[in-house]
N, C-alpha and C. Protein backbone atom coordinates (compact mmCIF):
# COMPACT_ATOMS: atom_id res chain seq x y z
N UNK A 1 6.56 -17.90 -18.22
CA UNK A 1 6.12 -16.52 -18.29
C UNK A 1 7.36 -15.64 -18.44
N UNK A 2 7.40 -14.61 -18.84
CA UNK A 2 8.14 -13.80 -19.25
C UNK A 2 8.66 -12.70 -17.89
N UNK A 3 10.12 -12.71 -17.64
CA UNK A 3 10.07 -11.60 -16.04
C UNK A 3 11.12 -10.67 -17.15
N UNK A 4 10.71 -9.39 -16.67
CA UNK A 4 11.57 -8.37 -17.14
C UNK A 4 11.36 -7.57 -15.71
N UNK A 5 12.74 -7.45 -15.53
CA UNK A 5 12.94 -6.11 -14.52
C UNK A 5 14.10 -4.94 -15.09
N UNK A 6 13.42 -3.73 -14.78
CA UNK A 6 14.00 -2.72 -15.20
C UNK A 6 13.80 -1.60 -13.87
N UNK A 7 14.96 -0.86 -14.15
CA UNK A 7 15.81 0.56 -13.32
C UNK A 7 15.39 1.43 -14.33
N UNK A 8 15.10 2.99 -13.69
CA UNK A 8 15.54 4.22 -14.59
C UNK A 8 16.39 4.07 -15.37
N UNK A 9 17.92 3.50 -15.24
CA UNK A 9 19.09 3.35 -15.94
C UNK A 9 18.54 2.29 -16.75
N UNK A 10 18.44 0.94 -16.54
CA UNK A 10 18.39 -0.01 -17.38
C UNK A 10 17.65 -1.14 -17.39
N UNK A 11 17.69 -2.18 -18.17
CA UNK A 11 17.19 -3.40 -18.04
C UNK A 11 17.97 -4.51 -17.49
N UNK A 12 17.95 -4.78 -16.15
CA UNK A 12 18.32 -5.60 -15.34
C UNK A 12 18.34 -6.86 -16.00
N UNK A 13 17.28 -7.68 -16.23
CA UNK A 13 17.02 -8.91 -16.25
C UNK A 13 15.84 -8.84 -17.26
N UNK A 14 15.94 -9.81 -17.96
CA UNK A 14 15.15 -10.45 -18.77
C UNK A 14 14.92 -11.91 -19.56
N UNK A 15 14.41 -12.84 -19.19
CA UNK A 15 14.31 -14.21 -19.66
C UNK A 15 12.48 -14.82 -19.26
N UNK A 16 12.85 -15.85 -19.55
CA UNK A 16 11.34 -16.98 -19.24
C UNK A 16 11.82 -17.72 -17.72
N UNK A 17 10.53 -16.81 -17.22
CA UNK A 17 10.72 -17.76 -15.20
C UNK A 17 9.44 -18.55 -15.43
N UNK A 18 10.26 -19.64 -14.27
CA UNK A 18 8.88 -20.49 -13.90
C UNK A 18 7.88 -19.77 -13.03
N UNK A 19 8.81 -19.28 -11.76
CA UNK A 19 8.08 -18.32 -10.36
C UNK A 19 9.24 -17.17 -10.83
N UNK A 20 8.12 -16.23 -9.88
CA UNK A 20 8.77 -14.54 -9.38
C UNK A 20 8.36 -14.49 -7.90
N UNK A 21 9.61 -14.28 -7.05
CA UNK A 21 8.93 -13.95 -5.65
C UNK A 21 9.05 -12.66 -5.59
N UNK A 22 8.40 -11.83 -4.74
CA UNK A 22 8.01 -10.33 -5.18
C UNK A 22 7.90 -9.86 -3.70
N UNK A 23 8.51 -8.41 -3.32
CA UNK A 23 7.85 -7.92 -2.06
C UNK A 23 6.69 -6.88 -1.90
N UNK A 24 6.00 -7.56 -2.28
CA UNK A 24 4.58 -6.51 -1.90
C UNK A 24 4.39 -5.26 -1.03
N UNK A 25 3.90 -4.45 -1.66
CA UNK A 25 3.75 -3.08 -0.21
C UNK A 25 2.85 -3.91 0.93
N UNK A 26 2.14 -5.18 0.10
CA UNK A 26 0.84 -5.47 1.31
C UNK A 26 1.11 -6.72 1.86
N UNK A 27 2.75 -7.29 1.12
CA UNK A 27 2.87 -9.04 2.19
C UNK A 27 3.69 -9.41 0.59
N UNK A 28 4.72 -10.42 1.08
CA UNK A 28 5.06 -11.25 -0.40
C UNK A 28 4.60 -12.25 -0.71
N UNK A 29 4.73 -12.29 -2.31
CA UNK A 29 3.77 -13.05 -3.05
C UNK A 29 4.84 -13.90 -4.09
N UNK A 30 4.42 -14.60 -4.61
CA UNK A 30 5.11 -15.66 -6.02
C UNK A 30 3.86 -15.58 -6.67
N UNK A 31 4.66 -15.39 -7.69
CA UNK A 31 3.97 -15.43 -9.34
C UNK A 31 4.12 -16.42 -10.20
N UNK A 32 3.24 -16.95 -10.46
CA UNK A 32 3.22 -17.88 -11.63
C UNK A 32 2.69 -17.77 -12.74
N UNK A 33 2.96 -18.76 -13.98
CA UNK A 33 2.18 -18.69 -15.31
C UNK A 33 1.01 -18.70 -14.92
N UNK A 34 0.04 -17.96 -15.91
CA UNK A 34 -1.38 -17.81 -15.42
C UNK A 34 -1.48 -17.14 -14.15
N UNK A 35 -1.08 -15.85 -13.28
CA UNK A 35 -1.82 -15.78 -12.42
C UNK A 35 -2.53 -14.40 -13.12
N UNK A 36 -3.23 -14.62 -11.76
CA UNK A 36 -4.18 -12.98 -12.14
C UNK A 36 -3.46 -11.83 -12.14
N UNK A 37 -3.94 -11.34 -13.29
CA UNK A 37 -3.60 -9.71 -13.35
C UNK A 37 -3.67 -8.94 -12.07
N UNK A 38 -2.60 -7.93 -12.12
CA UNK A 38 -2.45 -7.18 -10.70
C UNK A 38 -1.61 -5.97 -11.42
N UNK A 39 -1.72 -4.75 -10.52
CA UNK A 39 -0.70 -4.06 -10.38
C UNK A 39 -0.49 -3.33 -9.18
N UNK A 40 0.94 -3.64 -8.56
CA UNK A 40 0.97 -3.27 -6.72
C UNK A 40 2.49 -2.83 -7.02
N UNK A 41 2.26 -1.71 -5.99
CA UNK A 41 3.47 -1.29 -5.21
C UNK A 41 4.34 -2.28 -4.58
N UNK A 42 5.77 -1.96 -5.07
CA UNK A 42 6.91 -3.12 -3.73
C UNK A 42 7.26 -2.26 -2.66
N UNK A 43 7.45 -2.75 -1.90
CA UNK A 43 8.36 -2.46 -0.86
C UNK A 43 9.85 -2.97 -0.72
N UNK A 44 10.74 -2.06 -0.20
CA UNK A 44 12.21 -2.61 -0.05
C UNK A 44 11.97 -3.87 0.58
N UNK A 45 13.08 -4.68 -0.57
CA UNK A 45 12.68 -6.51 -0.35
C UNK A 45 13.87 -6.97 -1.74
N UNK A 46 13.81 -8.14 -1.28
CA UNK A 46 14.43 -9.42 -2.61
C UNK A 46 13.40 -9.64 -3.57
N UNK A 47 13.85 -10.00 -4.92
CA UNK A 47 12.87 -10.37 -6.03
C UNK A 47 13.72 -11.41 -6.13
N UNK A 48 13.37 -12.62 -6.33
CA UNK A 48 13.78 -14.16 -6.73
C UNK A 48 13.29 -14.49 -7.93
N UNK A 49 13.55 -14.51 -9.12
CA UNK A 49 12.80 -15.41 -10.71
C UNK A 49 13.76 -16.27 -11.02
N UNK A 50 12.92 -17.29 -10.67
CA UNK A 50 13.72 -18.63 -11.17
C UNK A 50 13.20 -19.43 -12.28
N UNK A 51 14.14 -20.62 -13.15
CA UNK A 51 13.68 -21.03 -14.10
C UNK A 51 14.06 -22.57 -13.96
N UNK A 52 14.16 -23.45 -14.70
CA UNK A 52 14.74 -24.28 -14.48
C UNK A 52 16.32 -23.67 -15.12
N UNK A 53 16.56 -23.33 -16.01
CA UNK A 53 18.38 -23.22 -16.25
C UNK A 53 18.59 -22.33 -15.17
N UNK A 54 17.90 -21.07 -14.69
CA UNK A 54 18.77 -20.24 -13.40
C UNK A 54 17.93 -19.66 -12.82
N UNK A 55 18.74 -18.83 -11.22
CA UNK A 55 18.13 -18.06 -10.45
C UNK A 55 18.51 -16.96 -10.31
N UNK A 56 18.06 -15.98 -10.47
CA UNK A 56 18.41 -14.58 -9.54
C UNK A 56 17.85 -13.98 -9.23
N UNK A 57 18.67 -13.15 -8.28
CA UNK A 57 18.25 -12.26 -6.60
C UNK A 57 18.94 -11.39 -6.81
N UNK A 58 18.40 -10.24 -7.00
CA UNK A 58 17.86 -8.71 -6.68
C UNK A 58 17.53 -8.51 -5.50
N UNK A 59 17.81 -7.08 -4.84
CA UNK A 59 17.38 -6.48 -4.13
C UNK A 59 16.89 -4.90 -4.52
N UNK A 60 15.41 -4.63 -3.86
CA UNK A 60 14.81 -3.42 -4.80
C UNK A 60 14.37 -2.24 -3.49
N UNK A 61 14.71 -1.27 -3.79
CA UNK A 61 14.25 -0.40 -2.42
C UNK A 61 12.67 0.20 -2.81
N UNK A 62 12.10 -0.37 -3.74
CA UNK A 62 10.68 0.22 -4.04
C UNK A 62 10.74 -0.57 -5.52
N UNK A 63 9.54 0.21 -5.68
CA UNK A 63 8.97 0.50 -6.98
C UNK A 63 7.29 -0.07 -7.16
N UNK A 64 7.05 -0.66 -8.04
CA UNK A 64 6.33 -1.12 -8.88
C UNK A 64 6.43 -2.76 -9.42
N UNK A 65 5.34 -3.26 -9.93
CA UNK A 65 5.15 -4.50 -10.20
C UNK A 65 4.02 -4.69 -10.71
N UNK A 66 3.84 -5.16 -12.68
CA UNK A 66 2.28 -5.48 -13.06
C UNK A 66 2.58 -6.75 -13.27
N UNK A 67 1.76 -7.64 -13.07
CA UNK A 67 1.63 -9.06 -13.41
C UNK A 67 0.52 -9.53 -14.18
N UNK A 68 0.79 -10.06 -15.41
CA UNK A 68 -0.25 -10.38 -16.47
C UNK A 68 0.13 -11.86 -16.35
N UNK A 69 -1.27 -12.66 -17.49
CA UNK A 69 -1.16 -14.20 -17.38
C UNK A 69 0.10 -14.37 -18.18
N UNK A 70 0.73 -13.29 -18.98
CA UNK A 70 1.80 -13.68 -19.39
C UNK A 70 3.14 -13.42 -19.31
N UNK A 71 3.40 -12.55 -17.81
CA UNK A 71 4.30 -12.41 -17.32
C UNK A 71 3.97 -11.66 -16.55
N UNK A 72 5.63 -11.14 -16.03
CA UNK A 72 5.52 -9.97 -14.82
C UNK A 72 6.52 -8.96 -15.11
N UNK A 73 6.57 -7.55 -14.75
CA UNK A 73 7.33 -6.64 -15.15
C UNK A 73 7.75 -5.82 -14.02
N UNK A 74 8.64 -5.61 -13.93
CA UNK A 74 9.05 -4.67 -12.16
C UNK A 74 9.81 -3.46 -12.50
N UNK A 75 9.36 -2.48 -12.40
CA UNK A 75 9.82 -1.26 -12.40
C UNK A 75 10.44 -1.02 -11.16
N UNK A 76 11.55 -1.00 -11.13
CA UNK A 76 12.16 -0.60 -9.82
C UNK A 76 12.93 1.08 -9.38
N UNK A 77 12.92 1.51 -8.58
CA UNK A 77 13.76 2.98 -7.89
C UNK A 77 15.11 2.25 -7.92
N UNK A 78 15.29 1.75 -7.70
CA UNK A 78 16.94 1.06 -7.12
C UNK A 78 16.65 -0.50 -7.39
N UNK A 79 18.03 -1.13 -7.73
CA UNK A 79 18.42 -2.21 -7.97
C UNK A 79 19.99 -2.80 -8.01
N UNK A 80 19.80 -3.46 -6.56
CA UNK A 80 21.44 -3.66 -6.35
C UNK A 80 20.89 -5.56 -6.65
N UNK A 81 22.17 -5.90 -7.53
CA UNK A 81 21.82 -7.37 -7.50
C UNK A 81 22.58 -7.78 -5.73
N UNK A 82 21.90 -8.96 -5.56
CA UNK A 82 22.14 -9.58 -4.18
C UNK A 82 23.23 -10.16 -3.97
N UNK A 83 24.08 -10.47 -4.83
CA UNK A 83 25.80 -11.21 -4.70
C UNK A 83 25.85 -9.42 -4.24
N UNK A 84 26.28 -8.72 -4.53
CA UNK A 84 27.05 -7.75 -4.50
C UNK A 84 26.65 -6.60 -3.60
N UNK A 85 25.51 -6.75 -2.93
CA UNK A 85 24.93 -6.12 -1.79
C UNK A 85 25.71 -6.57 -0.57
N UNK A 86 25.49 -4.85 0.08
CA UNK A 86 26.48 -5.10 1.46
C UNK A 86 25.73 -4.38 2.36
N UNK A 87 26.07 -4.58 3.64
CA UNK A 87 25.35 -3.54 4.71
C UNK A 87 25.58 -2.44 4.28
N UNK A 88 26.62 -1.78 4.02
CA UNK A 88 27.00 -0.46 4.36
C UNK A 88 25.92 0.34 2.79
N UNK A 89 25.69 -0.65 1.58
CA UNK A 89 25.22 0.28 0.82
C UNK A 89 23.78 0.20 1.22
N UNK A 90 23.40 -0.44 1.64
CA UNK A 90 22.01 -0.16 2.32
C UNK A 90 21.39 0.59 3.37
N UNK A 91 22.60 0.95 4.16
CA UNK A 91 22.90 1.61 5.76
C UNK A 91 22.86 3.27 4.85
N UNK A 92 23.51 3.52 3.58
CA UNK A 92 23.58 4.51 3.29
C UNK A 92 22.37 4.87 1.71
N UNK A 93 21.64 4.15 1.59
CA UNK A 93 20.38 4.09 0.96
C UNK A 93 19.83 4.61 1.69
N UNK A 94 19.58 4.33 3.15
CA UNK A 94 18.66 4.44 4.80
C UNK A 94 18.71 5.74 5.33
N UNK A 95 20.44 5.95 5.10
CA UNK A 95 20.26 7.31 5.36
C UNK A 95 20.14 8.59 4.87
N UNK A 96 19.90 8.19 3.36
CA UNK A 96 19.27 9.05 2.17
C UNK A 96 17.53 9.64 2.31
N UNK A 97 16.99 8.11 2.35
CA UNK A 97 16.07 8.18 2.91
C UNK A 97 15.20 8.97 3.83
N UNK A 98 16.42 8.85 5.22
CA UNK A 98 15.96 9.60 6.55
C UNK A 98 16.14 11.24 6.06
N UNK A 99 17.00 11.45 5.36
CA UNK A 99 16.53 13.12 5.27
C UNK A 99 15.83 13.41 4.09
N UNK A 100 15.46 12.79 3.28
CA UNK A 100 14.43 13.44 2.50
C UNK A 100 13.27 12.97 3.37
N UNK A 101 12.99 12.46 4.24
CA UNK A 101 11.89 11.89 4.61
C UNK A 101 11.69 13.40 6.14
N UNK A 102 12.61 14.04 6.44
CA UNK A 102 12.64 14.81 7.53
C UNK A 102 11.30 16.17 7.32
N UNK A 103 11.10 16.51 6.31
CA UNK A 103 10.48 17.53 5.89
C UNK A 103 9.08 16.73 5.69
N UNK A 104 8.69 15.47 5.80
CA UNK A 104 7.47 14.93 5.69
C UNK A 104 6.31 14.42 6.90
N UNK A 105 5.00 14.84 6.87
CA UNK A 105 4.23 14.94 7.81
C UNK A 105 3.33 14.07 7.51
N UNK A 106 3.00 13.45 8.65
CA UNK A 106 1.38 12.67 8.64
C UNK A 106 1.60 11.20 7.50
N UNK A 107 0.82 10.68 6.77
CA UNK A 107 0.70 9.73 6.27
C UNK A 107 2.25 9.26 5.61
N UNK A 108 2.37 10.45 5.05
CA UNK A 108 3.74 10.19 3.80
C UNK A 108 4.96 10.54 4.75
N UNK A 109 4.93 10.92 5.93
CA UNK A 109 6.07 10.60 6.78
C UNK A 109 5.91 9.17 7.24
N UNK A 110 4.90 8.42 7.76
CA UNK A 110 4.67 7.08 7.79
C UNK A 110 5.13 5.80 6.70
N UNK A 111 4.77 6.47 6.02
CA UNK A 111 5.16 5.47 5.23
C UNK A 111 6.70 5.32 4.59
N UNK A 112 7.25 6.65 4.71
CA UNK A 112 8.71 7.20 4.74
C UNK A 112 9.44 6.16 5.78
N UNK A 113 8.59 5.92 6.94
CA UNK A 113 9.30 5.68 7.92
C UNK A 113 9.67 3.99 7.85
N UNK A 114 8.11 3.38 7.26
CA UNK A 114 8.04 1.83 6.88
C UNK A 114 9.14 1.90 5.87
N UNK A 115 9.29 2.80 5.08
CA UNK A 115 10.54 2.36 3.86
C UNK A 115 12.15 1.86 4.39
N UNK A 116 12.24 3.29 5.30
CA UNK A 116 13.57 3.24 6.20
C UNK A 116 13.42 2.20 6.92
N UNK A 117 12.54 2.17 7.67
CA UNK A 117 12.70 0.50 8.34
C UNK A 117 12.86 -1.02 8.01
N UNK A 118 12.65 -0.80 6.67
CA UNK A 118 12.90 -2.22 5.58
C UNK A 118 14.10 -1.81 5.38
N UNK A 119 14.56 -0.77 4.87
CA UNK A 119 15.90 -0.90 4.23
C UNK A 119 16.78 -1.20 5.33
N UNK A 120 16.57 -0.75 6.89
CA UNK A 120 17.77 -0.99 8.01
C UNK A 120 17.66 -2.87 8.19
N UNK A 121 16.51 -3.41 7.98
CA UNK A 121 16.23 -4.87 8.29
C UNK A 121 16.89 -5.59 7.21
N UNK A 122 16.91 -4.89 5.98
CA UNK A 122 17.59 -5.40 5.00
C UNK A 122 19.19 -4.90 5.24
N UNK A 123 19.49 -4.22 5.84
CA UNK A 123 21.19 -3.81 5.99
C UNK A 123 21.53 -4.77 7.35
N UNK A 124 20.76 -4.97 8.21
CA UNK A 124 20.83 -5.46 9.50
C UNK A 124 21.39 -6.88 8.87
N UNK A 125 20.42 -7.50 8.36
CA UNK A 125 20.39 -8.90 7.13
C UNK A 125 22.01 -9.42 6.52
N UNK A 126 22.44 -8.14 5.95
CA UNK A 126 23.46 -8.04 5.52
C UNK A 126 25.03 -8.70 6.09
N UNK A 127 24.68 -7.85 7.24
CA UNK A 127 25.88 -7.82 8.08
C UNK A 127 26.53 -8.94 8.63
């Protein structure tokens, strides 16, 4: 199946994966050839697409994800590849986060708050 991931800026990655591991807003999932059509929100998490010639790992602080029987496509907010991720740029993703998130009430401060809390588990991870 076909994985393309893309940033506002650019196109990250693009080749033929066997699997895509994915972080779901609702739990993570792997993708395979043939699965069912979907389209879901990520949550800050790792994306894994592997093939038999290679692997890579991404790390995504959001976005998007449609999955057709003939691939998968990830629109991402941010995209640091995972060799080159460190605590501190995630610690300061987190605390980007925390103040745009200060002016937000009720649901969408909640869920503000689940974001920041992935990204510190993912900087915590790091360290």
């Amino acid at each position: 199946m076909q994985f393309e991931l893309v940033s506002p800026e650019s196109r990250i990655a693009s080749f033929e994966a066997d699997s895509v591991e994915l972080p779901g807003s609702e739990g993570d999932m792997t993708v395979m050839a043939d699965h069912a059509s979907l389209v879901t929100t990520l949550r800050p998490g790792f994306i894994r697409a592997r093939s038999n010639l290679k692997t890579t790992e991404h790390i995504v602080t959001g976005g998007f994800v449609e999955v057709t029987a003939a691939g998968v496509s990830v629109l991402a907010e941010r995209v640091v590849p995972a060799a080159e991720a460190t605590a501190e740029v995630f610690k300061a993703i987190a605390e980007d986060e925390e103040k745009a998130a200060e002016p937000l009430v009720g649901a969408n401060r909640d869920a503000a708050e689940t974001r920041i809390a992935c990204l510190k588990a993912i900087s915590a991870g790091l360290s």
